[in-house]
Structures are given as structure tokens and as C-alpha cells.
C-alpha atoms as a PDB file:
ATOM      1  CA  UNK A   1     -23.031   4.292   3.910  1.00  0.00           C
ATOM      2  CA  UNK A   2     -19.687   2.641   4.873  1.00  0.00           C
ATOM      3  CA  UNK A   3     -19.130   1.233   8.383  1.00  0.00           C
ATOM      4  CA  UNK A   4     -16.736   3.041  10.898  1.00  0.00           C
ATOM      5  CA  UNK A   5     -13.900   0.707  10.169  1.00  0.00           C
ATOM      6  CA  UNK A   6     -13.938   0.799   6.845  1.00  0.00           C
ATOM      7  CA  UNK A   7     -13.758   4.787   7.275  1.00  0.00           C
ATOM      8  CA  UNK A   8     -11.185   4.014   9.543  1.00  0.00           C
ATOM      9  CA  UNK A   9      -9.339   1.915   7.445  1.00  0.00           C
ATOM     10  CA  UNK A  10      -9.522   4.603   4.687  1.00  0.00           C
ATOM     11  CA  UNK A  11      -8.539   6.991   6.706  1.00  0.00           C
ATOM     12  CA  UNK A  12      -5.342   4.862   7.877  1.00  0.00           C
ATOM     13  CA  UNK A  13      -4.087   4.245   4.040  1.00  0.00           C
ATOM     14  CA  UNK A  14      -4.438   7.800   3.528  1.00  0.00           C
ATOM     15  CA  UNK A  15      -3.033   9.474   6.341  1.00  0.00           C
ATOM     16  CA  UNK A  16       0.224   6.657   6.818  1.00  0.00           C
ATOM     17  CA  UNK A  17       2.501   6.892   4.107  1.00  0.00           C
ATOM     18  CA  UNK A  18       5.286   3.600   4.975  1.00  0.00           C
ATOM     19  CA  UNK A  19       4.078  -0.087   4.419  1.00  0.00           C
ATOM     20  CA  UNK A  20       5.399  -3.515   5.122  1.00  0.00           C
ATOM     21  CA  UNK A  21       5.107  -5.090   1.765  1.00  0.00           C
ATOM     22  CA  UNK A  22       5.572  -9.365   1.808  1.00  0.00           C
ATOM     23  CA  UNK A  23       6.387 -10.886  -0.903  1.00  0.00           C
ATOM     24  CA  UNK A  24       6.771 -14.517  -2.150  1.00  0.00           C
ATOM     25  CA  UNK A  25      11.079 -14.964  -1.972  1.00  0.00           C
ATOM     26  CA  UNK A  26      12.678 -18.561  -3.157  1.00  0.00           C
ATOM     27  CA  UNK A  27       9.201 -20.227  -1.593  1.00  0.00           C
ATOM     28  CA  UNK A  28       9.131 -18.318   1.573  1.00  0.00           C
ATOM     29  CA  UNK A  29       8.273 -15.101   2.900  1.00  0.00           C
ATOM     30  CA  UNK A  30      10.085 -11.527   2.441  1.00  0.00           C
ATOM     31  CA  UNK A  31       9.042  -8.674   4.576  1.00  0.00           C
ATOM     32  CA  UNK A  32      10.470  -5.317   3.833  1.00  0.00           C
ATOM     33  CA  UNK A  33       9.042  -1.805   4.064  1.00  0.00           C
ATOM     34  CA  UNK A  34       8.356   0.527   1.258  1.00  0.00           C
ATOM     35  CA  UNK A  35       6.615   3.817   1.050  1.00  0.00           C
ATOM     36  CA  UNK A  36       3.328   3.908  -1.106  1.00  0.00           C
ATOM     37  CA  UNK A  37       0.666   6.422  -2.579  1.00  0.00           C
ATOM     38  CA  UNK A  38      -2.382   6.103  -2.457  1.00  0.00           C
ATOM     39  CA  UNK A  39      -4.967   6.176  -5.587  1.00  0.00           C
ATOM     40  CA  UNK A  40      -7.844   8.804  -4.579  1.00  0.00           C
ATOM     41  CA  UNK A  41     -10.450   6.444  -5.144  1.00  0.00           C
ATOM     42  CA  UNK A  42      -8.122   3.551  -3.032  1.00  0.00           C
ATOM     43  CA  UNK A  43      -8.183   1.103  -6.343  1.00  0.00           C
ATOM     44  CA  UNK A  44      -4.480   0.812  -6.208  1.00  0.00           C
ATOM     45  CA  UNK A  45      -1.234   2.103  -3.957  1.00  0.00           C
ATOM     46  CA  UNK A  46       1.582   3.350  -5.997  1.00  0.00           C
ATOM     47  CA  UNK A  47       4.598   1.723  -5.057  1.00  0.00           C
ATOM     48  CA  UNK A  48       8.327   2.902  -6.875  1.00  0.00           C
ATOM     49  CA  UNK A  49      10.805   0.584  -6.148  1.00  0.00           C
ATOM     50  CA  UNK A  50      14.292  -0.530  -6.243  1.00  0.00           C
ATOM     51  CA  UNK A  51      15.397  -3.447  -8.944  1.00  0.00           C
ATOM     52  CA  UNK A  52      18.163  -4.141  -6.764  1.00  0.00           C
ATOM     53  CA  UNK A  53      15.795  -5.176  -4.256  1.00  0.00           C
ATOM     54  CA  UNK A  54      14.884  -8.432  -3.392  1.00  0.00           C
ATOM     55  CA  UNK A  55      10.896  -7.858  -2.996  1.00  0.00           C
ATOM     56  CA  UNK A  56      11.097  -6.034  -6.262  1.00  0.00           C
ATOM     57  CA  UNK A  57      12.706  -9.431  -7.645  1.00  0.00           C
ATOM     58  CA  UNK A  58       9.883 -11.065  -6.371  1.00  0.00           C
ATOM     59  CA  UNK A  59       7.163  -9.163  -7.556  1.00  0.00           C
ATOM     60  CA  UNK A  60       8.607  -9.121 -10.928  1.00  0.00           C
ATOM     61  CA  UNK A  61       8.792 -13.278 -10.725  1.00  0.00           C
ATOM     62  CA  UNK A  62       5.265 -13.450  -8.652  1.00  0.00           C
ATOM     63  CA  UNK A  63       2.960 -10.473  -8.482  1.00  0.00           C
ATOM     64  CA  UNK A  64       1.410 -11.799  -5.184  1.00  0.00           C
ATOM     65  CA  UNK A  65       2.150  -9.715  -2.370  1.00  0.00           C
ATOM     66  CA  UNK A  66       0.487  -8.659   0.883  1.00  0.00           C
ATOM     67  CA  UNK A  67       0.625  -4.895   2.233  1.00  0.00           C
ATOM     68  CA  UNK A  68       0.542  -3.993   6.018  1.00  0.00           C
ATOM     69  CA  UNK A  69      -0.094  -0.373   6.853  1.00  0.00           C
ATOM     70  CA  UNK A  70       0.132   0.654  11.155  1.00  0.00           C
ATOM     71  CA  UNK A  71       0.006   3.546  13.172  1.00  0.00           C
ATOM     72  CA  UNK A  72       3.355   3.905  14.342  1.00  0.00           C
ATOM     73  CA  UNK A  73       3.928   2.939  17.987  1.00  0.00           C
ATOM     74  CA  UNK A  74       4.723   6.040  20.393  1.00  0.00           C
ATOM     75  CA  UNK A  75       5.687   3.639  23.366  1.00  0.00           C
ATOM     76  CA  UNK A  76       2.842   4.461  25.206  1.00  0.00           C
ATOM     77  CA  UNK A  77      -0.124   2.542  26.414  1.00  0.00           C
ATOM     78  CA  UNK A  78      -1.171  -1.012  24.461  1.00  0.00           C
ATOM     79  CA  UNK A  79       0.173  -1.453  21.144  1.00  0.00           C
ATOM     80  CA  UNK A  80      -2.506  -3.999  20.282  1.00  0.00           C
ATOM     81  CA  UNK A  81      -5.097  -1.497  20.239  1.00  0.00           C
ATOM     82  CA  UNK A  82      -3.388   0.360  17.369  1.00  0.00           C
ATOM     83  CA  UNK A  83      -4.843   0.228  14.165  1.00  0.00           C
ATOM     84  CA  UNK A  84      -3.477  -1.446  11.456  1.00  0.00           C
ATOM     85  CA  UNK A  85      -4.421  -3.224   8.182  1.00  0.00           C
ATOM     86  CA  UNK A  86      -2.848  -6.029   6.280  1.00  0.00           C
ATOM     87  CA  UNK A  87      -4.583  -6.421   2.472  1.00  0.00           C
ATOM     88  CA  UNK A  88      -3.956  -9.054  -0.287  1.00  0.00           C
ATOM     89  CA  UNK A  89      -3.624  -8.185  -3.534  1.00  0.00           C
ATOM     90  CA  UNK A  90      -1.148  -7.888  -6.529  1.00  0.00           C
ATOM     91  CA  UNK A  91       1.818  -5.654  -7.950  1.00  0.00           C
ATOM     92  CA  UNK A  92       2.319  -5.611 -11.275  1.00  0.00           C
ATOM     93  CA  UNK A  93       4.878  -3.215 -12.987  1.00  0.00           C
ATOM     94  CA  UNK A  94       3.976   0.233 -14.759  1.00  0.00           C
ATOM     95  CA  UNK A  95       5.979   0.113 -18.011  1.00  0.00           C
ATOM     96  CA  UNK A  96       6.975   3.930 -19.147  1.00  0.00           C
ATOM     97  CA  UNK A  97       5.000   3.965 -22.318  1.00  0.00           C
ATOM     98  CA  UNK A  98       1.873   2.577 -19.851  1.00  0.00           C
ATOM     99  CA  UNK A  99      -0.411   5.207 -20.319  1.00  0.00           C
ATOM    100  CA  UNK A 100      -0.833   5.027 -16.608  1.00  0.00           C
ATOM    101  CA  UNK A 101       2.855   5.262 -15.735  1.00  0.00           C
ATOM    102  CA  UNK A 102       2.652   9.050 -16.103  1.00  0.00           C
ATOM    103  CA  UNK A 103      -0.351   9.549 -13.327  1.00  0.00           C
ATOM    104  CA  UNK A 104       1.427   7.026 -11.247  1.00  0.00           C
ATOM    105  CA  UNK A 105       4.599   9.065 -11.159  1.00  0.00           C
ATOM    106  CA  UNK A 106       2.438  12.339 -10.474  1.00  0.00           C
ATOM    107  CA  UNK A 107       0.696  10.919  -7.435  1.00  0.00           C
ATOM    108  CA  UNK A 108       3.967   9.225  -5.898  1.00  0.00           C
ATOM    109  CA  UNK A 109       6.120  12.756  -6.201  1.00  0.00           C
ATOM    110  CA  UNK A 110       2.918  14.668  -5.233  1.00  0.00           C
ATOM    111  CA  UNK A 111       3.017  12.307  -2.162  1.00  0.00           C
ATOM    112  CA  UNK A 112       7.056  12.144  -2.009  1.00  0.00           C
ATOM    113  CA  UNK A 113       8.390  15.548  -3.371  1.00  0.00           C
ATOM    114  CA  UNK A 114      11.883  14.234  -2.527  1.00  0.00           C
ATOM    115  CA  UNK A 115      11.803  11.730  -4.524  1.00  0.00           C
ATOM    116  CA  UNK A 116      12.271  12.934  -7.665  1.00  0.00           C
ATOM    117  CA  UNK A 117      16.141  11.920  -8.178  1.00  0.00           C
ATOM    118  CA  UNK A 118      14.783   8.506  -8.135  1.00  0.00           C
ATOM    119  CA  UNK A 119      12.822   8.307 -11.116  1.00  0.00           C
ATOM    120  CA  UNK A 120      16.021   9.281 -12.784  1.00  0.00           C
ATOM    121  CA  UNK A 121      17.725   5.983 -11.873  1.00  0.00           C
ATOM    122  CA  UNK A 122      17.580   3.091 -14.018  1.00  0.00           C
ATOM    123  CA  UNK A 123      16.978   0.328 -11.986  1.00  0.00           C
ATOM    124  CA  UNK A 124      13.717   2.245 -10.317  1.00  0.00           C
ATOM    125  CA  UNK A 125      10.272   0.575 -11.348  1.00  0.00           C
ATOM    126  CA  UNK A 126       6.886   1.914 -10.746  1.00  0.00           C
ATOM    127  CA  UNK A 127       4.226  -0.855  -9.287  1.00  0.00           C
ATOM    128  CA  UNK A 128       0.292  -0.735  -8.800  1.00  0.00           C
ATOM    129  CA  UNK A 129      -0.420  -2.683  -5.818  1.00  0.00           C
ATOM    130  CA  UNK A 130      -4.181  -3.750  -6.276  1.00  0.00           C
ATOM    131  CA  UNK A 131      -5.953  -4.942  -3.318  1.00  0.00           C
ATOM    132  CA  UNK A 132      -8.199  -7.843  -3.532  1.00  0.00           C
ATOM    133  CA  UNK A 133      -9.122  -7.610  -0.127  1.00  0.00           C
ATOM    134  CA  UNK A 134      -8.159  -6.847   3.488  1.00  0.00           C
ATOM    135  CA  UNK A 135      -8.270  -6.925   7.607  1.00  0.00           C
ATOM    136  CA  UNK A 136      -8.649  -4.141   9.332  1.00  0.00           C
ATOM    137  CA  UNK A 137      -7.767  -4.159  13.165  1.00  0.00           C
ATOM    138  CA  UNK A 138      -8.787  -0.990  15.114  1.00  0.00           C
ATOM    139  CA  UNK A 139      -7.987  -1.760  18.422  1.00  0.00           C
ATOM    140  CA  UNK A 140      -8.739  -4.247  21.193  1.00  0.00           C
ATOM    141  CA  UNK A 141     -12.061  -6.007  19.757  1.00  0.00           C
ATOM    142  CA  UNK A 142     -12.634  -3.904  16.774  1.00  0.00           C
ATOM    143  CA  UNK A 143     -11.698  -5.934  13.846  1.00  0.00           C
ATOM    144  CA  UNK A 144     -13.553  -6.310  10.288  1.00  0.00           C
ATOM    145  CA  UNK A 145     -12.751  -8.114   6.761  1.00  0.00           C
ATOM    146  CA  UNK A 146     -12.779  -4.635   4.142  1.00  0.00           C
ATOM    147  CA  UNK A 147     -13.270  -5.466   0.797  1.00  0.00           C
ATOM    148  CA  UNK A 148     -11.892  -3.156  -2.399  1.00  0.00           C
ATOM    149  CA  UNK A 149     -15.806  -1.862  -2.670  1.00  0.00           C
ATOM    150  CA  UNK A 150     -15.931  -1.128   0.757  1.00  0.00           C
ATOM    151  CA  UNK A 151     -12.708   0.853   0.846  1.00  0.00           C
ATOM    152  CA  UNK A 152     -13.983   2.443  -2.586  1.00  0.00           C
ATOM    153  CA  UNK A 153     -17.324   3.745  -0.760  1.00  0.00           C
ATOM    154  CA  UNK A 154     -15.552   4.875   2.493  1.00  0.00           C
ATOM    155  CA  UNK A 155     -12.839   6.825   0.134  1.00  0.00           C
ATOM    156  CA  UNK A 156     -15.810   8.396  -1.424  1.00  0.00           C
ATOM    157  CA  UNK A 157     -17.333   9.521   1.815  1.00  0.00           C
ATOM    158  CA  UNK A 158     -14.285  10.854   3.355  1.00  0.00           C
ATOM    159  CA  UNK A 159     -14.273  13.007   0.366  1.00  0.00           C
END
């Protein structure tokens, strides 16, 4: 049975759909946001990005990369007792002939209708973001390390 955060934390990746994704740029950090799909199992997030980017640069040079997904803030009340997650992982490119570049491209326009003109640009690239682990915050005092297994089971439950 999965503990509450790591439902929470499921739930969270699932129901968010815009990311702050860090990446590793000439030795220092590079914080940008990107929009990402989710695998249904939460392996992987499917990320389609921009070569003219700078983070996409980096993760092509170093697949190391961080993710941070938040409930947006409404202005109201404490923001530190939003929830939020940050996980640790790596973003390697989906190559078109990939078998899994075609299921990758389903799930992101199934999440992202809209952006179909973009997969007919040339300088677009496809990433799986694989989490090797993770922090989940869910408010004031509620914090918990969330592994990929954990996420895994609580994907399964909220089934």
C-alpha cells in the first residue's frame, strides 16, 4: 500500500502538466520550464523540446537533469504549504526510428492536442526524463524522499 505522499505526489505529476526542468549549462545551473507527459505507470515524463534551446543543448551534452513540478500559487494563504516535488533523474533523446518514439509522441499530443505543428519542425526532439528518485513537499511539515517504486505503486493504486 503506498503512503499518502507518495499518492500525493502521484497525483501532483499527473494532474500538473508545466515543469521546471534544470539542467547542467557551461558548469552551472539552467532553470527553464517545459511542459511534460506523464508515462501511466510514472517510469518516465515525456518531454518534446526545442534544439534551439539551451536546456535541450544541455541534455544532449549531459543527460543529468532535475524536474520540479508545483501547484501553481493563487496568491492566497502560505505558499510554503503548497505541494511540490523536485526528482533527479535523466533525459535522454527518443530517436524517430526508436521504437518508443512513436508511443512517446502519442502520449505528449494526447496530453498537448495543440501541439501537433511542433512535431513537424526540425529542430523539435522528443526526451524520456527517467526519475531516479525524488522529494516530495506537501505542505508545512509534510515532506518524504519518493523513490521510482514508490511512485510506480502509488500510480498503480490511483488507478
Amino acid at each position: 500500500m503506498p503512503s499518502e505522499l507518495a499518492l500525493e505526489a502521484a497525483r501532483l505529476l499527473r494532474e500538473e502538466r508545466w515543469a521546471a526542468l534544470a539542467t547542467l549549462h557551461e558548469g552551472g545551473p539552467l532553470a527553464s520550464h517545459v511542459a511534460y507527459a506523464p508515462e501511466q505507470d510514472l517510469s518516465a515524463l515525456v518531454l518534446h523540446l526545442s534544439g534551439l534551446s539551451a536546456h535541450t543543448r544541455d541534455l544532449l551534452e549531459d543527460d543529468r537533469a532535475s524536474l520540479a513540478v508545483g501547484r501553481p500559487d493563487s496568491g492566497a494563504g502560505d505558499p510554503q504549504t503548497l505541494p511540490r516535488l523536485t526528482l533527479t533523474g535523466r533525459a535522454g533523446p527518443l530517436d524517430e526510428d526508436d521504437p518508443a518514439h512513436g508511443a512517446a509522441k502519442a502520449l505528449y499530443l494526447a496530453r498537448f492536442p495543440d501541439a501537433g505543428m511542433r512535431f513537424t519542425l526540425p529542430d523539435f526532439v522528443l526526451f524520456r526524463f527517467v526519475p531516479d528518485g525524488g522529494r516530495f513537499v506537501g505542505g508545512f511539515a509534510r515532506a518524504a524522499r519518493v523513490s521510482p517504486e514508490q511512485l510506480a505503486e502509488a500510480a498503480r493504486a490511483l488507478r
